[in-house]
N, C-alpha and C. Protein backbone atom coordinates (compact mmCIF):
# COMPACT_ATOMS: atom_id res chain seq x y z
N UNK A 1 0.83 -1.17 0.00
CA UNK A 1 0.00 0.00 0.00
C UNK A 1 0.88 1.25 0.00
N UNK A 2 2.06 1.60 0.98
CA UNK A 2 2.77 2.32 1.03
C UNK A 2 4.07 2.77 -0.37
N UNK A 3 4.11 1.54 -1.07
CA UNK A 3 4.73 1.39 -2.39
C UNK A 3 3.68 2.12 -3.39
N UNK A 4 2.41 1.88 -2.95
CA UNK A 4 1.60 2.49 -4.61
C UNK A 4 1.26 3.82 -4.15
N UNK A 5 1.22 4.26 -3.08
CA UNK A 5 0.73 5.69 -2.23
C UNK A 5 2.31 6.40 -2.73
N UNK A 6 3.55 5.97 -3.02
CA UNK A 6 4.52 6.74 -3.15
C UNK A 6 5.21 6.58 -4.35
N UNK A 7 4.64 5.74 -5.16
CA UNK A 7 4.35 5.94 -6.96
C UNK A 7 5.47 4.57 -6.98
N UNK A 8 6.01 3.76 -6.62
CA UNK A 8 6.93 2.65 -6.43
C UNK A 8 6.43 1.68 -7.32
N UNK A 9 4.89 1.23 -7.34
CA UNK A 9 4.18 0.45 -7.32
C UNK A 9 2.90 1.20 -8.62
N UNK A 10 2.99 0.31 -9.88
CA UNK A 10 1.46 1.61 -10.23
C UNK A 10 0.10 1.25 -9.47
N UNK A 11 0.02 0.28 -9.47
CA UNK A 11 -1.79 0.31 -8.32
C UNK A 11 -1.69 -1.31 -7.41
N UNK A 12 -2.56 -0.96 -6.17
CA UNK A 12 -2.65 -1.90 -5.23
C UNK A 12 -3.18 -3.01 -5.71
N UNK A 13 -2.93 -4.38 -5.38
CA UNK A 13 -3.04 -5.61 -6.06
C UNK A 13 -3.94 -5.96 -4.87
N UNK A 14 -5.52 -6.40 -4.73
CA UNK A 14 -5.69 -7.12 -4.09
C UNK A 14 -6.90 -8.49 -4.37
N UNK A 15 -5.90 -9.72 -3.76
CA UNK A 15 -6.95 -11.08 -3.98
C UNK A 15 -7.79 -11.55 -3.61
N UNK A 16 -8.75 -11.94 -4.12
CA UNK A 16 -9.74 -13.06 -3.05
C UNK A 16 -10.78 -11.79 -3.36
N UNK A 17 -12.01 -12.14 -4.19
CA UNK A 17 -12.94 -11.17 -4.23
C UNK A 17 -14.32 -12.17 -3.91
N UNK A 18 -14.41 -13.64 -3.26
CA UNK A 18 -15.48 -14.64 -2.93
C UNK A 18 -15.57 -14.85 -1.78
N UNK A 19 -15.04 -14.07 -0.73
CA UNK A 19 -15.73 -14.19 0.42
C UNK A 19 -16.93 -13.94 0.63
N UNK A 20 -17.75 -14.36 1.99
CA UNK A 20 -19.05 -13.69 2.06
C UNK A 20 -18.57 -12.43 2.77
N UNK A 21 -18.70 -11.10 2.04
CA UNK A 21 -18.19 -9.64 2.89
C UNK A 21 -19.07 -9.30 1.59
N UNK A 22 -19.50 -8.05 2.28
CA UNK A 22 -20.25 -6.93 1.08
C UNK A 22 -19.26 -6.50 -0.26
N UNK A 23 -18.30 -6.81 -0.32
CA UNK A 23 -16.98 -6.65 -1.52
C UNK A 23 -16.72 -7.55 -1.89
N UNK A 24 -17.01 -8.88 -0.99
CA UNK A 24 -15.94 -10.18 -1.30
C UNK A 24 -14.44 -10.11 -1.11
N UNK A 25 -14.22 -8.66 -0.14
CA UNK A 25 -12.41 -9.49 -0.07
C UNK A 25 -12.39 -10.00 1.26
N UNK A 26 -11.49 -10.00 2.10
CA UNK A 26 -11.18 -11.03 3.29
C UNK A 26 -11.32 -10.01 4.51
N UNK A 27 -11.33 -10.46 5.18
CA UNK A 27 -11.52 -10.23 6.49
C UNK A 27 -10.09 -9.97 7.47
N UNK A 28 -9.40 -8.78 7.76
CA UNK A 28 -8.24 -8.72 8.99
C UNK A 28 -8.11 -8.17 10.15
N UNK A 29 -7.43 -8.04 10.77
CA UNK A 29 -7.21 -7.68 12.05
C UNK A 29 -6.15 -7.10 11.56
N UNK A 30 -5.98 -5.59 11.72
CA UNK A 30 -4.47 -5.07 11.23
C UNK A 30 -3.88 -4.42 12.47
N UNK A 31 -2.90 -4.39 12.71
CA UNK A 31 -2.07 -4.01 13.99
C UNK A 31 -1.32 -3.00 13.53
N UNK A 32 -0.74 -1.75 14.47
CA UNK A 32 0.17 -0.63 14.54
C UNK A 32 1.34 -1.26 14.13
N UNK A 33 2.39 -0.76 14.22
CA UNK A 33 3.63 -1.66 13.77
C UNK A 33 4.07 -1.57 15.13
N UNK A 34 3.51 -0.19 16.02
CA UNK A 34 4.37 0.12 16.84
C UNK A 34 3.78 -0.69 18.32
N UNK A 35 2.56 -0.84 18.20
CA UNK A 35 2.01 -1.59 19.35
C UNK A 35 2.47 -3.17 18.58
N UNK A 36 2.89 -3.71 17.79
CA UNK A 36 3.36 -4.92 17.66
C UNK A 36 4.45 -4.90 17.91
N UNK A 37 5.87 -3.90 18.01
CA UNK A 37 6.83 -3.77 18.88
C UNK A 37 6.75 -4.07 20.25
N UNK A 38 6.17 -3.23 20.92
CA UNK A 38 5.53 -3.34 22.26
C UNK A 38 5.45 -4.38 23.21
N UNK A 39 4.72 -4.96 22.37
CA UNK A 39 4.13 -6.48 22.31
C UNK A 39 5.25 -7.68 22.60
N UNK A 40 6.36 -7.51 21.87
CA UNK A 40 8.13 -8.16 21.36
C UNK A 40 8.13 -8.12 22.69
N UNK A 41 8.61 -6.55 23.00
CA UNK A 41 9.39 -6.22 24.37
C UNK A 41 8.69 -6.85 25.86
N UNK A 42 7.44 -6.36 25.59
CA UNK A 42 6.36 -6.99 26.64
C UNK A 42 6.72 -8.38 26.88
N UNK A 43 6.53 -9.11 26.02
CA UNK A 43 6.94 -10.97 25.87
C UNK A 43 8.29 -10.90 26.18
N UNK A 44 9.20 -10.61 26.07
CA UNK A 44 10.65 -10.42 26.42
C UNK A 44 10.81 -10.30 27.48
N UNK A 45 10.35 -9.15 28.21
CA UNK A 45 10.49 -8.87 29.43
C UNK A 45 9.92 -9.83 30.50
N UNK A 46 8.51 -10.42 30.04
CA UNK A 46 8.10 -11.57 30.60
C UNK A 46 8.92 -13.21 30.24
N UNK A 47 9.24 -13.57 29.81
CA UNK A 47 10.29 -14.10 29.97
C UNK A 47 11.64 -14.41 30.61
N UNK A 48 12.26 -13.06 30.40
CA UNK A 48 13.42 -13.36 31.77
C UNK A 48 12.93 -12.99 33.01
N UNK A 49 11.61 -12.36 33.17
CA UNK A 49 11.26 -12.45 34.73
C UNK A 49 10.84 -13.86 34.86
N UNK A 50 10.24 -14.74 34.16
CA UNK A 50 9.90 -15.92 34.21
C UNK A 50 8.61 -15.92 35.28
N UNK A 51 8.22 -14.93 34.63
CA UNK A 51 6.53 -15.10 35.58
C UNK A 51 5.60 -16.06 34.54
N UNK A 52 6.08 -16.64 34.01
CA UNK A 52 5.16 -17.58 33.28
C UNK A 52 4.71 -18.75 33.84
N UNK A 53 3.94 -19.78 33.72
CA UNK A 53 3.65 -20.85 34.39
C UNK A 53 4.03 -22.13 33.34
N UNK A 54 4.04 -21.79 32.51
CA UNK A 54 4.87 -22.77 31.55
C UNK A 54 5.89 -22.28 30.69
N UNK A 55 6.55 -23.43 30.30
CA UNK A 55 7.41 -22.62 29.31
C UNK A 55 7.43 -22.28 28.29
N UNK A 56 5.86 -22.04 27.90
CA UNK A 56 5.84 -21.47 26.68
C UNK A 56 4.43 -20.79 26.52
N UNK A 57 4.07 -19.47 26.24
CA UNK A 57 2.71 -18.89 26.21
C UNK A 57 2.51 -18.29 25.29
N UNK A 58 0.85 -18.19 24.95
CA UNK A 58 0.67 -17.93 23.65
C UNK A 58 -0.21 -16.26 24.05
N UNK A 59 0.02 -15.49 23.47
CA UNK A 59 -0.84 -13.80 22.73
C UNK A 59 -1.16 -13.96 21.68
N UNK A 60 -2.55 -12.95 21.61
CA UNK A 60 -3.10 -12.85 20.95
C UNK A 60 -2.91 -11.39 20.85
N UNK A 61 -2.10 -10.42 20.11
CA UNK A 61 -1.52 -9.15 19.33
C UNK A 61 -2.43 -8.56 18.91
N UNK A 62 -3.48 -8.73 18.02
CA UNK A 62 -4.47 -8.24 17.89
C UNK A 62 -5.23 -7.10 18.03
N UNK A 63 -5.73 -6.34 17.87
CA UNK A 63 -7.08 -5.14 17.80
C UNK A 63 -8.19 -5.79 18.39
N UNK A 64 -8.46 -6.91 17.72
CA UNK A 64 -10.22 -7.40 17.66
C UNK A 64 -11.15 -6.38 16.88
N UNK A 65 -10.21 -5.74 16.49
CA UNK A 65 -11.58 -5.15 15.00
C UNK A 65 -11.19 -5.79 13.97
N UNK A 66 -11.41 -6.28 13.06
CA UNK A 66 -11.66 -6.78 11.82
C UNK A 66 -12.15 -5.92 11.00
N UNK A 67 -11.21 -5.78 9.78
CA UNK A 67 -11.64 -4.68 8.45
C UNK A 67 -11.78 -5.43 7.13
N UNK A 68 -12.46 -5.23 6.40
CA UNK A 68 -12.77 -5.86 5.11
C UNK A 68 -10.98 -4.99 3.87
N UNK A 69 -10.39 -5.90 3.61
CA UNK A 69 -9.25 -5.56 2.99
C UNK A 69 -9.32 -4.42 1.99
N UNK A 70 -10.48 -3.86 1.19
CA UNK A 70 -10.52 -3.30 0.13
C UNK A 70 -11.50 -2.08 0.85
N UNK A 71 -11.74 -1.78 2.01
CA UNK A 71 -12.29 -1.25 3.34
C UNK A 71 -10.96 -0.03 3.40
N UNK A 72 -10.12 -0.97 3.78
CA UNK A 72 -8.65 -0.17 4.32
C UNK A 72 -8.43 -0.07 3.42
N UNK A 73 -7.91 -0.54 1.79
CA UNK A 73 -7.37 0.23 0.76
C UNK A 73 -7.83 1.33 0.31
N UNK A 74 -9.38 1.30 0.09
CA UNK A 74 -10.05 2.51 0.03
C UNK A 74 -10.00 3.92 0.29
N UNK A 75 -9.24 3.79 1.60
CA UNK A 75 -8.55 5.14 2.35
C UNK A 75 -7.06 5.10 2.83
N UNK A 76 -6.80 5.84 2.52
CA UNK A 76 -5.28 5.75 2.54
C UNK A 76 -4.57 6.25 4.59
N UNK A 77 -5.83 6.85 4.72
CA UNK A 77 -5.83 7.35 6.10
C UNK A 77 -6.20 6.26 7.17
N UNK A 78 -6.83 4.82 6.76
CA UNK A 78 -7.05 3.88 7.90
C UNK A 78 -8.73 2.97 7.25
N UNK A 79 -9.17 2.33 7.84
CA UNK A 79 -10.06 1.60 7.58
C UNK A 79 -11.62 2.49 7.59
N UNK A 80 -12.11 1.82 6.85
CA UNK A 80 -13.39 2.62 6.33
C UNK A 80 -14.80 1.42 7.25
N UNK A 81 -14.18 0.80 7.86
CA UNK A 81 -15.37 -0.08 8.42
C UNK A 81 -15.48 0.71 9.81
């Protein structure tokens, strides 16, 4: 997206137009880049404190909003759902 917004790219490619969505494209959960950093460090830091109860745990990174893909291409400023 950032490639065709800065002429890199001539237009956004996107697949999958048979979903059930009012467009037919897919369904995401899109994350900040910077709260998915966050996230790294957060898990990191929990780790060598070893406040975990096993040795291995799973996150879920996530928003929990869900945008229809051609939703967010639409605007170059963020999701239109």
């Amino acid at each position: 997206m950032t490639q065709t917004a800065a002429g890199i790219r001539e237009c956004l490619s996107i697949f999958g137009n048979d979903y059930p969505t009012p467009d037919g494209t897919c369904i995401r959960d899109y994350i900040d880049i910077v709260d998915l950093a966050r996230a790294h460090v957060a898990a990191l830091h929990r780790l060598i404190e070893e406040r975990g109860a096993t040795p291995y745990e799973v996150f879920n990174v996530g928003t929990g909003r869900a945008f229809r893909c051609w939703s967010w291409s639409a605007d170059s400023n963020g999701p239109t759902d």
